[in-house]
N, C-alpha and C. Protein backbone atom coordinates (compact mmCIF):
# COMPACT_ATOMS: atom_id res chain seq x y z
N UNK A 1 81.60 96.42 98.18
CA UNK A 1 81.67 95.58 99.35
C UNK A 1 80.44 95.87 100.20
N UNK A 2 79.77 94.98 100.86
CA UNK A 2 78.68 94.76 101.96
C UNK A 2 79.49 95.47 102.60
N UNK A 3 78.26 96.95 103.39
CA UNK A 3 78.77 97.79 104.52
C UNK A 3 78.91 96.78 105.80
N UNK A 4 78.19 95.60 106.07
CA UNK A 4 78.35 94.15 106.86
C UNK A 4 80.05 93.86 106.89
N UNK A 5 80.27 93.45 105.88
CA UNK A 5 81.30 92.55 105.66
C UNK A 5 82.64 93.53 105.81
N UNK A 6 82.58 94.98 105.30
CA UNK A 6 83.37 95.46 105.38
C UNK A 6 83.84 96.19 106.84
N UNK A 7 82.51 95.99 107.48
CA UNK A 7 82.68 96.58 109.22
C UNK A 7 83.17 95.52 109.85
N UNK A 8 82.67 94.26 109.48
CA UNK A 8 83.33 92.78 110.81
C UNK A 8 84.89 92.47 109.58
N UNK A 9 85.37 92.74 108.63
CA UNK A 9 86.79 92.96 108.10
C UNK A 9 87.20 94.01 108.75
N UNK A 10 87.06 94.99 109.35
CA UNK A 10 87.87 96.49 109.62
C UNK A 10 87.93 95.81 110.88
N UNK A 11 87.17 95.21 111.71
CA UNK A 11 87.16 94.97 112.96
C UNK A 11 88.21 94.15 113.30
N UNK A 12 87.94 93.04 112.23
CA UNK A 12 89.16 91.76 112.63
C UNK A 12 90.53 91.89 112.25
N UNK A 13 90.71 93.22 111.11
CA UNK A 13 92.25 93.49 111.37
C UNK A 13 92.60 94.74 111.88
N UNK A 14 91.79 95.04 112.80
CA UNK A 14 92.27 95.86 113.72
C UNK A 14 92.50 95.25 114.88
N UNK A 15 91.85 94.01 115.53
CA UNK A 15 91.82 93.34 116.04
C UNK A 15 93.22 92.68 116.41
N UNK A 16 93.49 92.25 114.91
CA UNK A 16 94.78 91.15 114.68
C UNK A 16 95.79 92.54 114.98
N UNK A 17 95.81 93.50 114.69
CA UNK A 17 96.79 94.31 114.70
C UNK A 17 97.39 94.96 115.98
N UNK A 18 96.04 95.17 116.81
CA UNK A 18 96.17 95.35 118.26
C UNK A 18 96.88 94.60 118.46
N UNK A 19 96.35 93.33 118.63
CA UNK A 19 97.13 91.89 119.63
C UNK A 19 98.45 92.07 119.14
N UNK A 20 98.64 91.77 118.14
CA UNK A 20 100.21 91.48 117.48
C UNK A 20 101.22 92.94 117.85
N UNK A 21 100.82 93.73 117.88
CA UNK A 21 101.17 95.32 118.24
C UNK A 21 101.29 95.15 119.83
N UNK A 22 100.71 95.04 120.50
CA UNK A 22 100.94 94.64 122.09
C UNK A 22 101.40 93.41 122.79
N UNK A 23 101.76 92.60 121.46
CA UNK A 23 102.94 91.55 122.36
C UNK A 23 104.07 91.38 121.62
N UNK A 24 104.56 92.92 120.69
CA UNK A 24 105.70 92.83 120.23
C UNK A 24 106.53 93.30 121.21
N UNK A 25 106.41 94.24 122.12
CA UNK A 25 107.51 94.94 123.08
C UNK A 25 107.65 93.42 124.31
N UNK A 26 107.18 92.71 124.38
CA UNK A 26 107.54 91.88 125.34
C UNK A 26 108.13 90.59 124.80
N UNK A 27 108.22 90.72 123.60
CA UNK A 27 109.30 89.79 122.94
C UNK A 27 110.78 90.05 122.95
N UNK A 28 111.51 88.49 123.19
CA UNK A 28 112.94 88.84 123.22
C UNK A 28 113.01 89.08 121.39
N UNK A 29 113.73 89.87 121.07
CA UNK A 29 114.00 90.06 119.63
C UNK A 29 115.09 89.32 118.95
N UNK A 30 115.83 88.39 119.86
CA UNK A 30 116.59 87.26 119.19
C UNK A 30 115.56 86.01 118.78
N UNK A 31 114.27 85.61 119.20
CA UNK A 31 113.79 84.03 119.53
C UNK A 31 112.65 84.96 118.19
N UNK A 32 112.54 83.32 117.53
CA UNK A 32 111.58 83.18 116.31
C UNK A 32 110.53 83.68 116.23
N UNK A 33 109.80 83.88 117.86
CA UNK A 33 108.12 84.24 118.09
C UNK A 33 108.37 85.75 117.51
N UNK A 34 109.63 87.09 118.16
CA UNK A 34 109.55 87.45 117.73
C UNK A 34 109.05 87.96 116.05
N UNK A 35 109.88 87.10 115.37
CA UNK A 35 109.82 87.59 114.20
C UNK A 35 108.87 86.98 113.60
N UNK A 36 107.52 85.83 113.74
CA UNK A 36 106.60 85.64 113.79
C UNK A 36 105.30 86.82 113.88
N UNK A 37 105.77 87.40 115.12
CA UNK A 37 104.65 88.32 115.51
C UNK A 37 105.32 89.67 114.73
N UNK A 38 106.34 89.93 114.13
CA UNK A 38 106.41 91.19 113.17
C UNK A 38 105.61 90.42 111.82
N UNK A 39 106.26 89.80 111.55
CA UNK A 39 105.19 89.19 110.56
C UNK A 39 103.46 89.24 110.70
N UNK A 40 102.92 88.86 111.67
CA UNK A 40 101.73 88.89 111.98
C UNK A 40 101.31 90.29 111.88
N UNK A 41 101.88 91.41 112.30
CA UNK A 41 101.54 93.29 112.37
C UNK A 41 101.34 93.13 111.05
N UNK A 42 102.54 92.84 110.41
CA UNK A 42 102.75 93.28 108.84
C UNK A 42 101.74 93.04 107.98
N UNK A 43 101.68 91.69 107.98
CA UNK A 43 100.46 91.71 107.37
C UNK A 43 98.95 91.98 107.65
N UNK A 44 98.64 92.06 109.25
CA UNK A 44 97.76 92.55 109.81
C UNK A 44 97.83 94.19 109.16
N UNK A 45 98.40 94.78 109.51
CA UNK A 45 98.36 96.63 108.93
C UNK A 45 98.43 96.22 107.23
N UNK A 46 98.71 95.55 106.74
CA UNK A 46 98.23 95.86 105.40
C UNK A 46 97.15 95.29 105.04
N UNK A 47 96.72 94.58 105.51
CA UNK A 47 94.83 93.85 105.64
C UNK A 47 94.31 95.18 106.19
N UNK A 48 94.22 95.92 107.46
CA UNK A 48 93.71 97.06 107.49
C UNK A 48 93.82 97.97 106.98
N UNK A 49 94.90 98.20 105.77
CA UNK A 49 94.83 99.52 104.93
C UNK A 49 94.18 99.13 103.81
N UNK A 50 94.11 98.04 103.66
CA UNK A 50 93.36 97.41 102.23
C UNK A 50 92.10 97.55 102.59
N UNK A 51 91.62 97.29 103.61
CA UNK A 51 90.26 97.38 103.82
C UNK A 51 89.72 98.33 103.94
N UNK A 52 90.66 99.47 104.37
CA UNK A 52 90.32 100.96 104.95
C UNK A 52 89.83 101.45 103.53
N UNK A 53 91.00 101.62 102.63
CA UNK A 53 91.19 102.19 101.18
C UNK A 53 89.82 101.17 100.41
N UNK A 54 89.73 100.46 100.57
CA UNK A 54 88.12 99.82 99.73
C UNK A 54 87.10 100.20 100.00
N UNK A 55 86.92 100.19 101.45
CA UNK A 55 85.50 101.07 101.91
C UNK A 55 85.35 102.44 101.62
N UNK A 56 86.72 102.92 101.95
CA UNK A 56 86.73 104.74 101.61
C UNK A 56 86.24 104.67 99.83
N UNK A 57 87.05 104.07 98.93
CA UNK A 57 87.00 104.01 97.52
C UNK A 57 85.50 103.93 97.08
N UNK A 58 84.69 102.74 97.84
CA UNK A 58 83.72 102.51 97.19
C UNK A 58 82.49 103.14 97.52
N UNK A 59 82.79 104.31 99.20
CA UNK A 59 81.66 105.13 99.37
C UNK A 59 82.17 106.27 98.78
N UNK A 60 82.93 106.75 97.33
CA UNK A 60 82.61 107.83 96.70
C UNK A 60 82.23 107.66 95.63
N UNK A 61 82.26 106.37 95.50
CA UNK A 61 81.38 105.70 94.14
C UNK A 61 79.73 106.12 93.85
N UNK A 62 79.42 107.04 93.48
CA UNK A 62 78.18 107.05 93.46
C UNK A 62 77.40 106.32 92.62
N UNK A 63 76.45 105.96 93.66
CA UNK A 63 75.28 104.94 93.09
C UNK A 63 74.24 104.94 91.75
N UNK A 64 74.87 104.01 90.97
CA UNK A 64 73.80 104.27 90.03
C UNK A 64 72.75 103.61 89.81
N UNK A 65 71.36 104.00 89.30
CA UNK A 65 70.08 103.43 89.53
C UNK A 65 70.38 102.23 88.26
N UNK A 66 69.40 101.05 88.70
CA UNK A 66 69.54 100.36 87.62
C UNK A 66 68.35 100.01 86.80
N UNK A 67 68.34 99.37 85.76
CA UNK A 67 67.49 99.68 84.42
C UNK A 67 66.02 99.79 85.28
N UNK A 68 65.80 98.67 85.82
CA UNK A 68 64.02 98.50 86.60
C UNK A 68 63.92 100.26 87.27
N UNK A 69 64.94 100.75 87.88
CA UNK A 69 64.81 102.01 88.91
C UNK A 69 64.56 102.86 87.44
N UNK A 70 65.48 102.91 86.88
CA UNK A 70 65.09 104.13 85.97
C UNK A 70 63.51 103.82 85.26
N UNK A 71 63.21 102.72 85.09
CA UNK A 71 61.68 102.76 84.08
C UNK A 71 61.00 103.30 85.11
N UNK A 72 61.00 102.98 86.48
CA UNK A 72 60.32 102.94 87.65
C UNK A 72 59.95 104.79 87.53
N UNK A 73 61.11 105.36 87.24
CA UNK A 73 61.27 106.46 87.44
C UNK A 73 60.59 107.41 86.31
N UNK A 74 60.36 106.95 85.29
CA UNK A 74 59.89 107.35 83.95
C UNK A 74 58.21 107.14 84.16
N UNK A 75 57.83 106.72 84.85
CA UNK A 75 56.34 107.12 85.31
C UNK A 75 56.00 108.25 85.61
């Protein structure tokens, strides 16, 4: 993943997760919005653990040179 793409993704479901996380306590828990906005966390926190766990995953990936780098290197 683009270190780009994966910082404005971490952002926007942390984002979504805030909001939805701070207008669950002011919901009545009988009316639909409620259970709308649990829905919205839910899948918001698992968009941010997915994203978390990809970036973590793919910076222990170490980098390997590719064919042009290695000839490059054989000089």
């Amino acid at each position: 993943m683009d270190p780009q793409l994966g910082r404005h993704a971490f952002n926007l479901a942390f984002y979504f997760v805030l909001m939805s996380g701070i207008l669950l306590p002011f919901l009545n828990r009988d009316s639909p919005e409620f259970i709308a906005a649990v829905f919205a966390f839910i899948f918001s926190l698992v968009f941010l653990l997915v994203v978390v766990w990809e970036v973590r995953r793919e910076a222990r990936i170490p980098k390997t040179l590719s064919s042009s780098e290695e000839r490059l290197g054989d000089l």
